[in-house]
Protein backbone atom coordinates (compact mmCIF):
# COMPACT_ATOMS: atom_id res chain seq x y z
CA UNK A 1 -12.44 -2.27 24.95
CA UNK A 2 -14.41 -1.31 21.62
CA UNK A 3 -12.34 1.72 21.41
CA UNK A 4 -9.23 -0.06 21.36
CA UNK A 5 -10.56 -3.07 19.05
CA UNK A 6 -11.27 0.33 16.50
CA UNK A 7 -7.51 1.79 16.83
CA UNK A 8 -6.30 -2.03 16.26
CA UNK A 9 -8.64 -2.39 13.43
CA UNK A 10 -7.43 1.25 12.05
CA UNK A 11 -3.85 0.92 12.81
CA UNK A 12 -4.03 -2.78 10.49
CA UNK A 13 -5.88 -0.90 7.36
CA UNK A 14 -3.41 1.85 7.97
CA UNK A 15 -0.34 -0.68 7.29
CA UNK A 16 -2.54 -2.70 4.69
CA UNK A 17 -3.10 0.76 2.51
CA UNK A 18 0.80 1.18 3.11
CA UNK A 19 1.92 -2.08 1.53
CA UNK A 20 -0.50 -1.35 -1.50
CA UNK A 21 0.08 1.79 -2.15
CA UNK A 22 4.32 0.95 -2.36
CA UNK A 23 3.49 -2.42 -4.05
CA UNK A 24 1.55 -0.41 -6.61
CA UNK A 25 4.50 2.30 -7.26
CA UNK A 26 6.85 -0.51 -7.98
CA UNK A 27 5.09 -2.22 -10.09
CA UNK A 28 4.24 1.59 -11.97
CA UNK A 29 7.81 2.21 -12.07
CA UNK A 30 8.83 -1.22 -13.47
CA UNK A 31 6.19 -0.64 -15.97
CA UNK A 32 7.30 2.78 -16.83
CA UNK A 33 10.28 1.53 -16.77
CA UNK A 34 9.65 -0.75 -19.29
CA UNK A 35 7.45 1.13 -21.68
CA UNK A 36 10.25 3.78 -22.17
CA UNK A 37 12.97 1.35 -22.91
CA UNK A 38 10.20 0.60 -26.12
């Protein structure tokens, strides 16, 4: 039981680091983006 409430609780900070770590490249590359069009 413990062992699988870890995996769960891994598996969700896995797919929570995923989401911010692509949310964070967009946003780099819209900003990039931006600052060479300047």
């Amino acid at each position: 039981m413990t062992t699988a409430i870890m995996l769960v609780v891994l598996l969700a900070l896995l797919a929570i680091m995923l989401v911010l770590i692509s949310h964070v490249g967009m946003i780099l590359q819209t900003w990039v983006g931006e600052r060479s069009m300047l």
